[in-house]
Protein backbone atom coordinates (compact mmCIF):
# COMPACT_ATOMS: atom_id res chain seq x y z
CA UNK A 1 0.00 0.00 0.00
CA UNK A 2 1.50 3.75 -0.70
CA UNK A 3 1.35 5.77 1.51
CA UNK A 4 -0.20 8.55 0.60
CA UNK A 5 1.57 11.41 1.85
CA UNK A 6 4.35 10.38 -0.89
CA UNK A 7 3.94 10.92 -4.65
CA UNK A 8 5.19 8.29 -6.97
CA UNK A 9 8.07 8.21 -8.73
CA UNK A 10 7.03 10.04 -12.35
CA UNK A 11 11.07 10.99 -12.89
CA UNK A 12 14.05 9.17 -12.61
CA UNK A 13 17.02 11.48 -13.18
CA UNK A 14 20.70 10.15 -14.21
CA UNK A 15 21.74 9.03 -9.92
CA UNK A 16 18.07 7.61 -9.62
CA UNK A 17 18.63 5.51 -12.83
CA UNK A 18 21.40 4.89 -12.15
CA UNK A 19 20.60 2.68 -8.48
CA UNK A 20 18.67 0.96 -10.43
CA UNK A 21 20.28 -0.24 -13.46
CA UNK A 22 24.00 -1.20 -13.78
CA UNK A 23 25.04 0.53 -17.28
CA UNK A 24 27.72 3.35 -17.44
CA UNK A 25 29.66 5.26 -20.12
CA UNK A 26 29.83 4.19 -22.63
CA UNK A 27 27.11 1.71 -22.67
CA UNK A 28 25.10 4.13 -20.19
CA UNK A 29 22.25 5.35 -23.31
CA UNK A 30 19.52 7.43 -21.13
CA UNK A 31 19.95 10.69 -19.06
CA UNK A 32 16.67 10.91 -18.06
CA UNK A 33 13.36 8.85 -17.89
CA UNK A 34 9.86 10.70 -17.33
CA UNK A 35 6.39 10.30 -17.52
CA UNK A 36 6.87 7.32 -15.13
CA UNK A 37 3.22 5.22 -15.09
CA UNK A 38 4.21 2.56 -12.92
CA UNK A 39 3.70 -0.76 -14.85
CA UNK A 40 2.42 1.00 -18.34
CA UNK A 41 4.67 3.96 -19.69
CA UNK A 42 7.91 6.13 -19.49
CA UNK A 43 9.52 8.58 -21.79
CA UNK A 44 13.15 8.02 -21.80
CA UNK A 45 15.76 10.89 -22.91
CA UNK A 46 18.79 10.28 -24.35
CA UNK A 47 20.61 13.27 -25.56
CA UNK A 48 22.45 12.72 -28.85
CA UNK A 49 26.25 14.30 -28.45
CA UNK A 50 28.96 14.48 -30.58
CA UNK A 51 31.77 13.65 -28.07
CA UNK A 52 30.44 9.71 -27.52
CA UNK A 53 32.97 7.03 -28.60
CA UNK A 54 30.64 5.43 -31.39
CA UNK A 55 30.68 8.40 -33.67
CA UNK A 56 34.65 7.97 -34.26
CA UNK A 57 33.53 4.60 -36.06
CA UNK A 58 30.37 5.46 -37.05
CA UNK A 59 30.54 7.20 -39.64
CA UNK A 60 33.77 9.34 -39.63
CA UNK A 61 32.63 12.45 -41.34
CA UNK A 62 29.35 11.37 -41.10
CA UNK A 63 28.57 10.92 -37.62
CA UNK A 64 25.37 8.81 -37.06
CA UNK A 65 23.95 7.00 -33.85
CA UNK A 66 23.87 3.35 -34.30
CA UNK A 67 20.18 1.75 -34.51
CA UNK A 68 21.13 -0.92 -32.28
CA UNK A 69 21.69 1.40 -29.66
CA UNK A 70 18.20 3.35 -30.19
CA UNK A 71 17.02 0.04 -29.16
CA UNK A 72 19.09 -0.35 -26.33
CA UNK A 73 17.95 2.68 -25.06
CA UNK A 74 14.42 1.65 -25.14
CA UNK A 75 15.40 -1.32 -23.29
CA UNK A 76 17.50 1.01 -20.56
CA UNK A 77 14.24 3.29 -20.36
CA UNK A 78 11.77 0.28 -20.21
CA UNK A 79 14.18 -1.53 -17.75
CA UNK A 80 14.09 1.78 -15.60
CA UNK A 81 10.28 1.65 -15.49
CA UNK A 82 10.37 -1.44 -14.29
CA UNK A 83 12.70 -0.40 -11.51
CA UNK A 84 10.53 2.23 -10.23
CA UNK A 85 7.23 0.19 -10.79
CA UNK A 86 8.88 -2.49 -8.38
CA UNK A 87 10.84 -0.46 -6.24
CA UNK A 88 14.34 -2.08 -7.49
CA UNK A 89 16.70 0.98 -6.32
CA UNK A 90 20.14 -0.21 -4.74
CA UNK A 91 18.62 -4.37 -5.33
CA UNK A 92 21.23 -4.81 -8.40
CA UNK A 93 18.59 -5.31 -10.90
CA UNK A 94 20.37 -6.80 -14.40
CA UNK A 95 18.29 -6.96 -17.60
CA UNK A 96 18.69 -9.34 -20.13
CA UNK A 97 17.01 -9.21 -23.60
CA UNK A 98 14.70 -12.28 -25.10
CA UNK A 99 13.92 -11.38 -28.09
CA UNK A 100 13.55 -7.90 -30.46
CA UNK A 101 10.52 -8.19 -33.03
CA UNK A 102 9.02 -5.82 -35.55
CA UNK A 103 12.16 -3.81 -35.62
CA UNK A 104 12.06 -0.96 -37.85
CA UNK A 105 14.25 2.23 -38.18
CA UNK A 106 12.61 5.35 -39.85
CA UNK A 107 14.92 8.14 -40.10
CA UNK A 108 18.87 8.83 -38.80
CA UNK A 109 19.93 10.04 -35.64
CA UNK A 110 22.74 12.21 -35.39
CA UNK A 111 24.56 14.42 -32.88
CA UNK A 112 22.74 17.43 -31.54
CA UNK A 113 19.32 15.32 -31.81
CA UNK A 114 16.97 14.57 -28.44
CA UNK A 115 15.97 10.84 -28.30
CA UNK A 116 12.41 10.44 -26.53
CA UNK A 117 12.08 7.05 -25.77
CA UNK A 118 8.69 5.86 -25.74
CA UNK A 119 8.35 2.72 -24.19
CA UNK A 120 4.70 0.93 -22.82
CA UNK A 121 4.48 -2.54 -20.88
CA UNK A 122 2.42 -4.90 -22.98
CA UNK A 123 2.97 -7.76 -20.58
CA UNK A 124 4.31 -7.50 -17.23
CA UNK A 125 4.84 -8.44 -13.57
CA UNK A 126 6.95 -11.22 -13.41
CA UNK A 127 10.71 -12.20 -14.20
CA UNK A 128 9.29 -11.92 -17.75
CA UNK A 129 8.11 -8.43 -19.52
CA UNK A 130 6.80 -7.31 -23.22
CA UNK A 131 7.23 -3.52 -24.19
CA UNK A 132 6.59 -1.59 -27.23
CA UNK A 133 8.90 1.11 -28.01
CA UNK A 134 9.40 3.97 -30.22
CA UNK A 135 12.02 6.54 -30.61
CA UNK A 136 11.69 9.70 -32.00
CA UNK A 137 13.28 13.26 -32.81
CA UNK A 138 11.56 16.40 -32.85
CA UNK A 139 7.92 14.42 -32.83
CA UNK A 140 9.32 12.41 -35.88
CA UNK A 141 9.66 8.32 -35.50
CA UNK A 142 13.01 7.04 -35.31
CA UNK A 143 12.64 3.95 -34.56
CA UNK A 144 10.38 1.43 -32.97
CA UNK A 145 10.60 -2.48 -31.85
CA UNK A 146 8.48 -4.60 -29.39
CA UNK A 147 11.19 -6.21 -27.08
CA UNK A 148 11.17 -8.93 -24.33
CA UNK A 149 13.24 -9.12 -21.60
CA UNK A 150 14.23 -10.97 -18.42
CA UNK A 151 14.32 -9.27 -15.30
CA UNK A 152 17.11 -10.66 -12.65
CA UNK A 153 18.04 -9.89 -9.33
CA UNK A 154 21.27 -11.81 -8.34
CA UNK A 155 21.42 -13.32 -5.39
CA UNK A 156 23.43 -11.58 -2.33
């Protein structure tokens, strides 16, 4: 039961996300996560900057953020949401994916750009969860995947 002197959790900023999951640079892909519905939504943000390590790579003189990491970053925001939803701060919560269907990238990403992360719980509440996820720039879809992962909390 909440008590109800004490709002939930709607934002997670970089030291909340980070008690919960165990990512950092370079593979840490979300600043922020908002909008927190516990158990149905979040809006991740992940802002796109020129000074990451991927962009030396990828592509030199045409610097563009990799797809596969727009998904990971779903996957960080959704695995976030999950960590407030269940109260998971400080429990060492590690995510592993399952599967990524219906995969689909719409338009490039590239340094200076804000990722929202949409991400929404289409099965929950166990070890096992379902989201749907879309990125996007500026309102316009960068990507989007449904993605299943496995939620595990080692033992002490």
């Amino acid at each position: 039961m909440t008590d109800q002197t004490t709002a939930p959790t709607t934002v997670a900023d970089i030291q909340l996300i980070q008690r919960i999951i165990p990512h950092r640079y370079p593979f840490l892909l979300v600043d922020k996560v908002r909008d927190i519905k516990a158990n149905e939504s979040a809006v991740g943000i992940k802002n796109v900057t020129f000074n990451e390590p991927q962009f030396q790579g990828h592509f030199p003189g045409t610097p563009i953020f990799p797809g596969v990491q727009i998904i990971e970053a779903l996957a960080q925001t959704a695995a976030v949401l999950v960590g407030v939803s269940l109260d998971l701060a400080d429990k060492n919560l590690l995510v592993y994916f399952m599967g990524i269907d219906a995969c689909k990238f719409r338009r490039k990403v590239v340094p200076g750009d804000v990722l929202e992360l949409h991400v929404t719980v289409k099965r929950g509440g166990g070890k096992v969860w379902k989201f749907e996820g879309k990125a996007s720039v500026d309102g316009e879809l960068a990507a989007q995947a449904e993605f299943t992962a496995m939620m595990d909390l080692p033992k002490a």
